[in-house]
PDB file of N, CA and C in Angstrom:
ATOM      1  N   UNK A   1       0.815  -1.188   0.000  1.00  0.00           N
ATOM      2  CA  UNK A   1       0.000   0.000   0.000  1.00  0.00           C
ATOM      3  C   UNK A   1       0.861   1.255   0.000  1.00  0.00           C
ATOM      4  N   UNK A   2       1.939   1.218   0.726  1.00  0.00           N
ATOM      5  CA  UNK A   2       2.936   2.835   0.961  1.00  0.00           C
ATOM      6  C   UNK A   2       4.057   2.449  -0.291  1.00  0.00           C
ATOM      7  N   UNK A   3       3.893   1.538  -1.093  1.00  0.00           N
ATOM      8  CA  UNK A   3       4.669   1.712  -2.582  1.00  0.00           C
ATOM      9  C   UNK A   3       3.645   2.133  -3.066  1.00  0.00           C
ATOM     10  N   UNK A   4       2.128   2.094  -3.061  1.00  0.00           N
ATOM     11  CA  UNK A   4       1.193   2.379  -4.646  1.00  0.00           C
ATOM     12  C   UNK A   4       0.901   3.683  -4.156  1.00  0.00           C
ATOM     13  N   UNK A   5       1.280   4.585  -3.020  1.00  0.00           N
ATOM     14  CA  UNK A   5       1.404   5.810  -2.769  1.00  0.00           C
ATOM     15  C   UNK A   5       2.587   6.482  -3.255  1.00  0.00           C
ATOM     16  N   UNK A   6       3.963   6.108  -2.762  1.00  0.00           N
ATOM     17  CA  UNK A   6       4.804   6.559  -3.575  1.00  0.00           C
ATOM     18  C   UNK A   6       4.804   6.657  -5.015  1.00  0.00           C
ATOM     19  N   UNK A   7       4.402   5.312  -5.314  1.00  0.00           N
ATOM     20  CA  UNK A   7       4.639   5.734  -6.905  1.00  0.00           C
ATOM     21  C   UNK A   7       3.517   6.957  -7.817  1.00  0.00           C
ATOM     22  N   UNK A   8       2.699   7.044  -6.965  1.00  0.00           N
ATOM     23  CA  UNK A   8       1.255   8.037  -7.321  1.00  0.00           C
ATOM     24  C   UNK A   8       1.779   9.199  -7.468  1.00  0.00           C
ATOM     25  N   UNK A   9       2.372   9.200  -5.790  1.00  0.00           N
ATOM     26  CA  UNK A   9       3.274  10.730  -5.651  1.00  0.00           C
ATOM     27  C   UNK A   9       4.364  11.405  -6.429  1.00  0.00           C
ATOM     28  N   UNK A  10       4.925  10.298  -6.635  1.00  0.00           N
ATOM     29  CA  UNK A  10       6.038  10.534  -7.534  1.00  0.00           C
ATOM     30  C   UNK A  10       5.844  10.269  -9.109  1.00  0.00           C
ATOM     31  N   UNK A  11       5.019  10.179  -9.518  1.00  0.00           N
ATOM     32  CA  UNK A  11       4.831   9.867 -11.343  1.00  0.00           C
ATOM     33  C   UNK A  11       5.246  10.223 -11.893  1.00  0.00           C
ATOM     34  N   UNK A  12       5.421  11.887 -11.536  1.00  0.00           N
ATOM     35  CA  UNK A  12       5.905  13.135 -12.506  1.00  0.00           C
ATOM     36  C   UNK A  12       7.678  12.365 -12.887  1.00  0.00           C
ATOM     37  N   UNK A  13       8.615  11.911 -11.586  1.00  0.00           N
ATOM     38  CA  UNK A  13       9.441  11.797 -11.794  1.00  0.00           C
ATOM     39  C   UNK A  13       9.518  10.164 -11.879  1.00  0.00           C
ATOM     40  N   UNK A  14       8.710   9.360 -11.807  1.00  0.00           N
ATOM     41  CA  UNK A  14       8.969   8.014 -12.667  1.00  0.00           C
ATOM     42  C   UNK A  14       9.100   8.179 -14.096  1.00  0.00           C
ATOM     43  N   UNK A  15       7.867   9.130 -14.704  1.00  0.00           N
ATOM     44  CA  UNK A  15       7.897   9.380 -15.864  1.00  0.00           C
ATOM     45  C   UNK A  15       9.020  10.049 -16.653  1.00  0.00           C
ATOM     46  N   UNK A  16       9.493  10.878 -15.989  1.00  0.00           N
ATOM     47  CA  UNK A  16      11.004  11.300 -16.200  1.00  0.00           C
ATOM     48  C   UNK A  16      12.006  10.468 -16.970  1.00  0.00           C
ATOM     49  N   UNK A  17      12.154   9.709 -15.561  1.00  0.00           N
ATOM     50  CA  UNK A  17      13.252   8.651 -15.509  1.00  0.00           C
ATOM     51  C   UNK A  17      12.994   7.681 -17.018  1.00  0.00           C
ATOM     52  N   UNK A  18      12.055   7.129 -17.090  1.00  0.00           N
ATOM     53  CA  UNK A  18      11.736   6.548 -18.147  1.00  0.00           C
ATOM     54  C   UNK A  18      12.106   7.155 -19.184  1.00  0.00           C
ATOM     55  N   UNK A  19      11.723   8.175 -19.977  1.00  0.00           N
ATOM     56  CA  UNK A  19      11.612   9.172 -20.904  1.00  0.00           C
ATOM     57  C   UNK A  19      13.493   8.983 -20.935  1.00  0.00           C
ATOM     58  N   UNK A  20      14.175   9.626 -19.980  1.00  0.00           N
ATOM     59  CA  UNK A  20      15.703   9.603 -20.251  1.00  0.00           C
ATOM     60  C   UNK A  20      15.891   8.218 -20.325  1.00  0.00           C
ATOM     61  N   UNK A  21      15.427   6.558 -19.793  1.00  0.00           N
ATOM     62  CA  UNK A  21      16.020   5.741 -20.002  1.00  0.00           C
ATOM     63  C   UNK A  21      15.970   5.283 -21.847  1.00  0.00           C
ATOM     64  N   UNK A  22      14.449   5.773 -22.028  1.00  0.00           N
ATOM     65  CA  UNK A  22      14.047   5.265 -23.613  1.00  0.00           C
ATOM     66  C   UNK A  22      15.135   6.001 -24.260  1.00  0.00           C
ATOM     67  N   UNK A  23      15.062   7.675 -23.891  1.00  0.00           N
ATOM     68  CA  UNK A  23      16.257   8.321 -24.904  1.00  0.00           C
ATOM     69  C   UNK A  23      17.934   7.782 -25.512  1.00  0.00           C
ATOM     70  N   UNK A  24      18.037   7.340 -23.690  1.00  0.00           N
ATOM     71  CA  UNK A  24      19.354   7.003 -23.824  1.00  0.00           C
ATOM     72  C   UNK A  24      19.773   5.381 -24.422  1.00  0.00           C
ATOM     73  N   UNK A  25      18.885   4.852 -24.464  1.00  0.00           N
ATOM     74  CA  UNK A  25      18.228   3.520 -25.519  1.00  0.00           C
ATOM     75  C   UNK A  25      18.538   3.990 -26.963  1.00  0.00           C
ATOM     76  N   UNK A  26      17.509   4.790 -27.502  1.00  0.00           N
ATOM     77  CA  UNK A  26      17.622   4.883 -28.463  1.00  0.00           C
ATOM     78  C   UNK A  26      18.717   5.516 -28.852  1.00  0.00           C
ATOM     79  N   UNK A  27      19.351   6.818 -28.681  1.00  0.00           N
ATOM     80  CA  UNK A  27      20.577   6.936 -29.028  1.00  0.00           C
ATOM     81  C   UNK A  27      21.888   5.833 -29.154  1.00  0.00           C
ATOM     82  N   UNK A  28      21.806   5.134 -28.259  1.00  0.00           N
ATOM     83  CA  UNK A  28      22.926   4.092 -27.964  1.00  0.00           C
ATOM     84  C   UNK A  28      22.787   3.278 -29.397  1.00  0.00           C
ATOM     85  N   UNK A  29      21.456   3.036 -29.726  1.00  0.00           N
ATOM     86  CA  UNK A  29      20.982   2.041 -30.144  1.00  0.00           C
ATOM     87  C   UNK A  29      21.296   2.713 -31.930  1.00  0.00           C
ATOM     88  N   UNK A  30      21.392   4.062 -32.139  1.00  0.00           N
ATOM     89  CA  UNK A  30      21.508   4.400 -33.230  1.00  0.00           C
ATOM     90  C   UNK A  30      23.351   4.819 -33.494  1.00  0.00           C
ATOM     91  N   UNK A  31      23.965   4.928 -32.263  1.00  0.00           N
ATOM     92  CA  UNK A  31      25.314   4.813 -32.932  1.00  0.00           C
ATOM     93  C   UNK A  31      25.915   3.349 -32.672  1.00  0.00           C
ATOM     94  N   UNK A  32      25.412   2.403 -32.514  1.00  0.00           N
ATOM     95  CA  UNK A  32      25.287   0.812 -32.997  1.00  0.00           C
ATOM     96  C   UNK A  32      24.926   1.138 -34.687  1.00  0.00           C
ATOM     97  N   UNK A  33      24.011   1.719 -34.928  1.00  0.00           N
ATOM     98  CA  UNK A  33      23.935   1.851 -36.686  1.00  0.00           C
ATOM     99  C   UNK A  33      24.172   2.536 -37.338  1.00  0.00           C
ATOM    100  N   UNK A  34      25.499   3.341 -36.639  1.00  0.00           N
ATOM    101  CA  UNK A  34      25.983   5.085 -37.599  1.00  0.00           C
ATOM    102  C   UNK A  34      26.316   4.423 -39.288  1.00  0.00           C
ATOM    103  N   UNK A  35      26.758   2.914 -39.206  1.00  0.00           N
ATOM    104  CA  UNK A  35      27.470   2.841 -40.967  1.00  0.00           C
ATOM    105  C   UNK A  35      26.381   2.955 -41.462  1.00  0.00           C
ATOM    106  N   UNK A  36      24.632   3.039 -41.559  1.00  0.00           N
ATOM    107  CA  UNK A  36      23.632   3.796 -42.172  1.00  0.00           C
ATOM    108  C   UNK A  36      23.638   4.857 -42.466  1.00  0.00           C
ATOM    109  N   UNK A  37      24.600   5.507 -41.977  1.00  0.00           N
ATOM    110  CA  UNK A  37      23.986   6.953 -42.192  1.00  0.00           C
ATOM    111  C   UNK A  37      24.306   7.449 -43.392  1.00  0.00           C
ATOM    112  N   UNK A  38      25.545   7.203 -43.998  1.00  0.00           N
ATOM    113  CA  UNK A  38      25.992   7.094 -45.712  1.00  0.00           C
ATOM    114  C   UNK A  38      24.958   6.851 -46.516  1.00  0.00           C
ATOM    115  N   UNK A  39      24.339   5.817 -46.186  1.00  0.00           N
ATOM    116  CA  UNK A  39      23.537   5.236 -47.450  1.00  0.00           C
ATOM    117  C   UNK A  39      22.232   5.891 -47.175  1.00  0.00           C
ATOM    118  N   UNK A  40      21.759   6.543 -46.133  1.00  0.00           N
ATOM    119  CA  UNK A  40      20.412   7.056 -45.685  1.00  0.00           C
ATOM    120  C   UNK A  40      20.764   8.625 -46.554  1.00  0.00           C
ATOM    121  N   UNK A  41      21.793   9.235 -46.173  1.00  0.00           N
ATOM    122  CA  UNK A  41      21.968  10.657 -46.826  1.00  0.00           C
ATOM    123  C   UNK A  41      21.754  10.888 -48.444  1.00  0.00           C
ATOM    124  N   UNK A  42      22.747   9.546 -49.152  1.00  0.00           N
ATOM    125  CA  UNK A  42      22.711   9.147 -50.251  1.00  0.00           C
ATOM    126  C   UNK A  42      21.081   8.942 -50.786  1.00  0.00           C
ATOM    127  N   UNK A  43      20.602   8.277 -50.467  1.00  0.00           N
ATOM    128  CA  UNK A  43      19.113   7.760 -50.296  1.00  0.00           C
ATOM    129  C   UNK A  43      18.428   9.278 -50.490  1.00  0.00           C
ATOM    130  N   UNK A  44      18.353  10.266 -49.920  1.00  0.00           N
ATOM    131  CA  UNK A  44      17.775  11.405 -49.715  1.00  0.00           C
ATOM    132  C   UNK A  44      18.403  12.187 -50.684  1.00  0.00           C
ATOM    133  N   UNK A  45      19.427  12.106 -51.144  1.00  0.00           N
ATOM    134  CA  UNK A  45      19.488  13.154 -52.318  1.00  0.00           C
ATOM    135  C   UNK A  45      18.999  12.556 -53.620  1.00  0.00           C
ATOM    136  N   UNK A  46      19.166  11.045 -53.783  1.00  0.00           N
ATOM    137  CA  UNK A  46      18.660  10.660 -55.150  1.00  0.00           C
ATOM    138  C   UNK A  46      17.423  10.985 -55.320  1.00  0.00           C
ATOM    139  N   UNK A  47      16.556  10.723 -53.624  1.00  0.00           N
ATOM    140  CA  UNK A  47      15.101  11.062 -53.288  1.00  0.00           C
ATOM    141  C   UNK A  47      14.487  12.386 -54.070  1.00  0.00           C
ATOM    142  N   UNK A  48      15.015  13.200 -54.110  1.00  0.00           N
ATOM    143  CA  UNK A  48      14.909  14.638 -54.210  1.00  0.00           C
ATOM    144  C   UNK A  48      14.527  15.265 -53.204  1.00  0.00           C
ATOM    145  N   UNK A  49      15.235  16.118 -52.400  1.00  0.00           N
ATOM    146  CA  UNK A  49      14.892  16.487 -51.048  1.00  0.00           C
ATOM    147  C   UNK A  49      13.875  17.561 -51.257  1.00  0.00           C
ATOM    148  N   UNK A  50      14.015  18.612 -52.699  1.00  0.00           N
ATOM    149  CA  UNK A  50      13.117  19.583 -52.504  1.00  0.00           C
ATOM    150  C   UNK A  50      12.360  19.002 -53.816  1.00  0.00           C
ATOM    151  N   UNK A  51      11.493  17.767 -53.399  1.00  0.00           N
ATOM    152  CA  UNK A  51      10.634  17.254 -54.057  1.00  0.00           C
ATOM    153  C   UNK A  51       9.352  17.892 -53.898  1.00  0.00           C
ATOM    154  N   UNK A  52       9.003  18.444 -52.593  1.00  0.00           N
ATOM    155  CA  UNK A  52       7.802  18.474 -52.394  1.00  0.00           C
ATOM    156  C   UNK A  52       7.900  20.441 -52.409  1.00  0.00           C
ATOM    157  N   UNK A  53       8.859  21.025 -52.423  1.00  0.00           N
ATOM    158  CA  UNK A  53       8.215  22.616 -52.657  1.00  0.00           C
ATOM    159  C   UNK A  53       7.866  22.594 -53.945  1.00  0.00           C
ATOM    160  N   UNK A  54       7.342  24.012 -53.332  1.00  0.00           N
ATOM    161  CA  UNK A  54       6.727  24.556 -54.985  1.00  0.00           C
ATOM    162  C   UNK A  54       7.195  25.244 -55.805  1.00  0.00           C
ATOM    163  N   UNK A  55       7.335  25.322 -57.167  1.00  0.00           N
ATOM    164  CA  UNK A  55       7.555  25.790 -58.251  1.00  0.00           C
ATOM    165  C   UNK A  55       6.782  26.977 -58.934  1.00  0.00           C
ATOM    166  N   UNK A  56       7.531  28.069 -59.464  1.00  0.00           N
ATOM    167  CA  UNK A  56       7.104  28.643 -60.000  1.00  0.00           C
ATOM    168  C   UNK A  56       6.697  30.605 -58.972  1.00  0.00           C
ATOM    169  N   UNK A  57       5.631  30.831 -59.394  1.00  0.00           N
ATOM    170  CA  UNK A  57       5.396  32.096 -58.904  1.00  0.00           C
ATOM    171  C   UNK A  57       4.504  31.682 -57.537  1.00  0.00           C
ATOM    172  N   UNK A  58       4.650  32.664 -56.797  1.00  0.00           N
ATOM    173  CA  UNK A  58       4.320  32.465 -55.330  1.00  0.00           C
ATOM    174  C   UNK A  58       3.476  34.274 -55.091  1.00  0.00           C
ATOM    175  N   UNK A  59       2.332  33.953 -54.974  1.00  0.00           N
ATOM    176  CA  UNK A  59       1.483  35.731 -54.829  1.00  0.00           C
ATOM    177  C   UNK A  59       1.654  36.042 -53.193  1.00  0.00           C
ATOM    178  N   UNK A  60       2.272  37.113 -52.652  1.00  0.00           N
ATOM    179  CA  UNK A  60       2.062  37.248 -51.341  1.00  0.00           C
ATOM    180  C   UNK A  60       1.268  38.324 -51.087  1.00  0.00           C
ATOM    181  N   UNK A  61      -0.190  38.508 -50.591  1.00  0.00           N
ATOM    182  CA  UNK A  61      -0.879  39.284 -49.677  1.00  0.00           C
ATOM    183  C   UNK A  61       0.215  40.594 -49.796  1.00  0.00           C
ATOM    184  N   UNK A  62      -1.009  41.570 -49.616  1.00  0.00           N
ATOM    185  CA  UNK A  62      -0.174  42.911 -48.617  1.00  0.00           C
ATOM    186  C   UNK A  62      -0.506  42.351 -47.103  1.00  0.00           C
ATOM    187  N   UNK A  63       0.909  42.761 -46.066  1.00  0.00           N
ATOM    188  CA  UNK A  63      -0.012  42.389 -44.764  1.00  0.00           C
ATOM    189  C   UNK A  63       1.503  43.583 -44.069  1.00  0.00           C
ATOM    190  N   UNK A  64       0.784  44.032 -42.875  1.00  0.00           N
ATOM    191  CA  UNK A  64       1.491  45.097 -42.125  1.00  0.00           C
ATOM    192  C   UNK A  64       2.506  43.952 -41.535  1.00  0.00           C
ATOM    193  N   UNK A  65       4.204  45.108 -41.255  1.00  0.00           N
ATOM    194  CA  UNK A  65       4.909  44.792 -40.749  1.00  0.00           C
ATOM    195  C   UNK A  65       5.545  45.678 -40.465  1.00  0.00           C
ATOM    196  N   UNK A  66       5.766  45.081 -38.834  1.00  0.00           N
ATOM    197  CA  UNK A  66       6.587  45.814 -37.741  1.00  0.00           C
ATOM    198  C   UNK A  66       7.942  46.646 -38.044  1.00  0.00           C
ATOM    199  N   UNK A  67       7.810  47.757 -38.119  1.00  0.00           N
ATOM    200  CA  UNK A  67       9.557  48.425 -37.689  1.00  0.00           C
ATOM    201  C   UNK A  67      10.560  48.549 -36.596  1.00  0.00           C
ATOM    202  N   UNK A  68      11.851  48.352 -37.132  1.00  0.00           N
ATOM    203  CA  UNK A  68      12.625  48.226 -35.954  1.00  0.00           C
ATOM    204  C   UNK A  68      12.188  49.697 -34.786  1.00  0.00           C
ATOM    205  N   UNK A  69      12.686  49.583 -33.924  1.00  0.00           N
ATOM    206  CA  UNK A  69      12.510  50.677 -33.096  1.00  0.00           C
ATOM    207  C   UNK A  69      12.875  52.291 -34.014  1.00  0.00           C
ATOM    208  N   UNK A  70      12.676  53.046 -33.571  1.00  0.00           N
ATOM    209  CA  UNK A  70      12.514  54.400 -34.267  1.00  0.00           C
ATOM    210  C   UNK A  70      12.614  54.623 -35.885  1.00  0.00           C
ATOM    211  N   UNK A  71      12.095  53.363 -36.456  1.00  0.00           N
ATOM    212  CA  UNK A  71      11.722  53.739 -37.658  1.00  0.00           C
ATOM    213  C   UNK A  71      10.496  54.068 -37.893  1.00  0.00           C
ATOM    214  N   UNK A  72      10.017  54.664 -38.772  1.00  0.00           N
ATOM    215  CA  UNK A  72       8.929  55.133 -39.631  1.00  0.00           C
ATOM    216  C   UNK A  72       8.118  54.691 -40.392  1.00  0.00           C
ATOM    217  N   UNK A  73       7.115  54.458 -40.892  1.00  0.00           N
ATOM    218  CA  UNK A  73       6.361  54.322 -41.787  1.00  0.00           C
ATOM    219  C   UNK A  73       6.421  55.478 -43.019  1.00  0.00           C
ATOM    220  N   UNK A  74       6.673  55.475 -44.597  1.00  0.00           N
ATOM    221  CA  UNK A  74       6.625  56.500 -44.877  1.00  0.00           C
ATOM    222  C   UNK A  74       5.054  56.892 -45.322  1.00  0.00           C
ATOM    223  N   UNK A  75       5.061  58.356 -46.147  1.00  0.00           N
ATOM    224  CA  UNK A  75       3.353  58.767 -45.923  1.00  0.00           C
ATOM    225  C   UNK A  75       3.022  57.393 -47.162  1.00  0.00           C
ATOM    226  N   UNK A  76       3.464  57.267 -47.987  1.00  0.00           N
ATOM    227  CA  UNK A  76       3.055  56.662 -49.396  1.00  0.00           C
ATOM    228  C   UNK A  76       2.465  54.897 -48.657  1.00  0.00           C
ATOM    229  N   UNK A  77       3.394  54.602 -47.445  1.00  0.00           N
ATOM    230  CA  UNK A  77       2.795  53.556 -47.348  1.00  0.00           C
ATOM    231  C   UNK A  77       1.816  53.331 -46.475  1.00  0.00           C
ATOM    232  N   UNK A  78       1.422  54.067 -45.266  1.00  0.00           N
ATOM    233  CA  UNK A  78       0.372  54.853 -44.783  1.00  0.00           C
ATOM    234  C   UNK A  78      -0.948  55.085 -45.544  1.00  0.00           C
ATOM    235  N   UNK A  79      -0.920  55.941 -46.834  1.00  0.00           N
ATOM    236  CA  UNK A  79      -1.817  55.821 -47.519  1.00  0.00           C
ATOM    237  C   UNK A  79      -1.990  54.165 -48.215  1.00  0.00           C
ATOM    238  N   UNK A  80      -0.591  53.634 -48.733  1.00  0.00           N
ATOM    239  CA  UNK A  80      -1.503  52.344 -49.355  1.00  0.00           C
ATOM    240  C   UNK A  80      -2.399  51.515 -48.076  1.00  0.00           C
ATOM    241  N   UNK A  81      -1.814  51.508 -47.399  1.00  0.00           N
ATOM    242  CA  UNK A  81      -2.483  50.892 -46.130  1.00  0.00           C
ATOM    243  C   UNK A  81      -4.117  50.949 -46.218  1.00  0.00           C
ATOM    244  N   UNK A  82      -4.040  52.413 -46.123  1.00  0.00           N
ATOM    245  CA  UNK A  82      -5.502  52.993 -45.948  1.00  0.00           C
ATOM    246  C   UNK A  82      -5.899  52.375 -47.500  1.00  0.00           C
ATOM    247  N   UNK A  83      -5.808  52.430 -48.439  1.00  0.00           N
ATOM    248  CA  UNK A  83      -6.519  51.746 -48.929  1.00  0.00           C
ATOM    249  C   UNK A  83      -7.209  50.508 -49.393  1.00  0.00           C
ATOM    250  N   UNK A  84      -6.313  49.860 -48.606  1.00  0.00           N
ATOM    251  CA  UNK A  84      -6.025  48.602 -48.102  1.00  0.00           C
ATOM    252  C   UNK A  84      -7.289  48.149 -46.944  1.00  0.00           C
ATOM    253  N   UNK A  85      -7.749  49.129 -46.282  1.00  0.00           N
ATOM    254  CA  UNK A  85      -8.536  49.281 -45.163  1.00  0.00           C
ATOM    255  C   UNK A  85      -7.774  49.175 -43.844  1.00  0.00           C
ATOM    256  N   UNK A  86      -6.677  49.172 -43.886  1.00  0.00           N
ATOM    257  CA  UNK A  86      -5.646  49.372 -42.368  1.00  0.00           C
ATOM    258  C   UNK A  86      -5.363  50.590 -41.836  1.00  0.00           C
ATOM    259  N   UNK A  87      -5.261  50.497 -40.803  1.00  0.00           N
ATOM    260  CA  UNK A  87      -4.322  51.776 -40.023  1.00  0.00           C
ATOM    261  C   UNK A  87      -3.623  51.309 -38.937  1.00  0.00           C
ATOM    262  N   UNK A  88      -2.170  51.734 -39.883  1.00  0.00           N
ATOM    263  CA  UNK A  88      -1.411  51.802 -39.549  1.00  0.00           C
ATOM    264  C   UNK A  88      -0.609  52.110 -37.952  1.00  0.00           C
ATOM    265  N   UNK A  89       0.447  51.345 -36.701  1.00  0.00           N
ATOM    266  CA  UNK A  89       0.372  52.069 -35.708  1.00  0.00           C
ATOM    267  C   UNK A  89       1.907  52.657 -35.780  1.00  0.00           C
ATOM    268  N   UNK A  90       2.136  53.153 -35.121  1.00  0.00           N
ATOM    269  CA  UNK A  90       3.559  54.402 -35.258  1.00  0.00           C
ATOM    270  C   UNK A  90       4.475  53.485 -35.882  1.00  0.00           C
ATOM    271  N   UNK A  91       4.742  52.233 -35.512  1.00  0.00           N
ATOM    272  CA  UNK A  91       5.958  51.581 -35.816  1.00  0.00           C
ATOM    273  C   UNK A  91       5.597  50.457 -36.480  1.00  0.00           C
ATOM    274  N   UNK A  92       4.686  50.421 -37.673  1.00  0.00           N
ATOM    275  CA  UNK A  92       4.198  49.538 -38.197  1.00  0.00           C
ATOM    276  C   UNK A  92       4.187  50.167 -39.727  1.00  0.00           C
ATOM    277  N   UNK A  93       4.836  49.075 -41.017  1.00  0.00           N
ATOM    278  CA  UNK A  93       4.323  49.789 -42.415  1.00  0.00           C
ATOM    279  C   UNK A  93       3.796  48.859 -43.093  1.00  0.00           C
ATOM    280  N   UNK A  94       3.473  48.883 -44.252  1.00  0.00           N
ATOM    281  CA  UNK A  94       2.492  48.233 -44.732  1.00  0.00           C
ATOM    282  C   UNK A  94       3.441  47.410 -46.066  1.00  0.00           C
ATOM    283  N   UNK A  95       3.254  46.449 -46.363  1.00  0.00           N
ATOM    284  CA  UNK A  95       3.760  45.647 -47.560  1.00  0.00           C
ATOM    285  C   UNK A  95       3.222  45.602 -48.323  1.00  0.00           C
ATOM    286  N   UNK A  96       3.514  45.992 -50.119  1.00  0.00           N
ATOM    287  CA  UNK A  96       2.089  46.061 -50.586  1.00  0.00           C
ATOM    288  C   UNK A  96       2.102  44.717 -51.911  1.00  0.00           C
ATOM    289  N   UNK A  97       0.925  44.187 -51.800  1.00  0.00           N
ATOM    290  CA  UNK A  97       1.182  42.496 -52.673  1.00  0.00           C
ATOM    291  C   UNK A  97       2.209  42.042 -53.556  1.00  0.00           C
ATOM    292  N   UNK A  98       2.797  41.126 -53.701  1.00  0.00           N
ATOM    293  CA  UNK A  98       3.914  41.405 -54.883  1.00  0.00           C
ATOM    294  C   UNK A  98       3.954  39.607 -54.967  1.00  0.00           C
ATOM    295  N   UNK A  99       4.281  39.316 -56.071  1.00  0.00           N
ATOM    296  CA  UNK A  99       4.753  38.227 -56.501  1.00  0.00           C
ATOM    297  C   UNK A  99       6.449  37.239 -56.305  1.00  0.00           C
ATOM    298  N   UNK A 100       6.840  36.378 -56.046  1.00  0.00           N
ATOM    299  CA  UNK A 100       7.815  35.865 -55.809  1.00  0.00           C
ATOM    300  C   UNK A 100       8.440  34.456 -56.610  1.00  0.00           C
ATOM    301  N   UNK A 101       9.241  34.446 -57.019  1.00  0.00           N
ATOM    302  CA  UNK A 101       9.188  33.497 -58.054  1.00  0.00           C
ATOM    303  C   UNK A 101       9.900  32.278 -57.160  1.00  0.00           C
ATOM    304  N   UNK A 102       9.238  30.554 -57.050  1.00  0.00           N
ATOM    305  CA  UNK A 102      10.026  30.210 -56.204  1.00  0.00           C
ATOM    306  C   UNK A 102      10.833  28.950 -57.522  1.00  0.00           C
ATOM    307  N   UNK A 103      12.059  29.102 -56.762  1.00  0.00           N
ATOM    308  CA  UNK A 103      12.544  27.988 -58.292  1.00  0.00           C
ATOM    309  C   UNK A 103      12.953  26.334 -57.523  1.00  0.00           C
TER     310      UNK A 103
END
């Protein structure tokens, strides 16, 4: 009965302990298989690593962004803002939509 209390009490750090024993498992357990790692890297470039971005033109939104400390907003971007339907706050300017080509 005063072990199934301790261990209640203490879970937070049974659970711990565990967590570092699995870690230190698995690490051990993966430089037992470092001569993989050649053929796994290899593997990933034939793969094509930037298989899955995207190509081509990329449209980005206008969306406000922050200025470093004592910079400005100038008036031109202030007004695009406003037409934009924003307003602007002291240290904030506005980006206005633009295209990005991603290759």
């Amino acid at each position: 009965m005063i072990s199934a209390v301790l261990v209640v009490k203490n879970k937070g750090a049974f659970q711990s302990a565990i967590k570092s024993f699995c870690m230190e498992e698995a690490l051990t357990s993966s430089l037992e298989t470092q001569n993989n790692v050649g053929s796994l890297i290899s593997e990933s470039v034939s793969t094509g690593v930037s298989g899955n971005l995207p190509k081509g033109d990329i449209f980005v939104d206008g969306h406000v962004r922050n200025l470093h400390e004592g910079w400005k907003p100038s008036i031109n971007k202030v007004e695009s803002a406003a037409n934009y339907g924003y307003s602007l706050k002291e240290n904030q300017t506005w980006v206005i939509p633009y295209t990005k080509v991603a290759a």
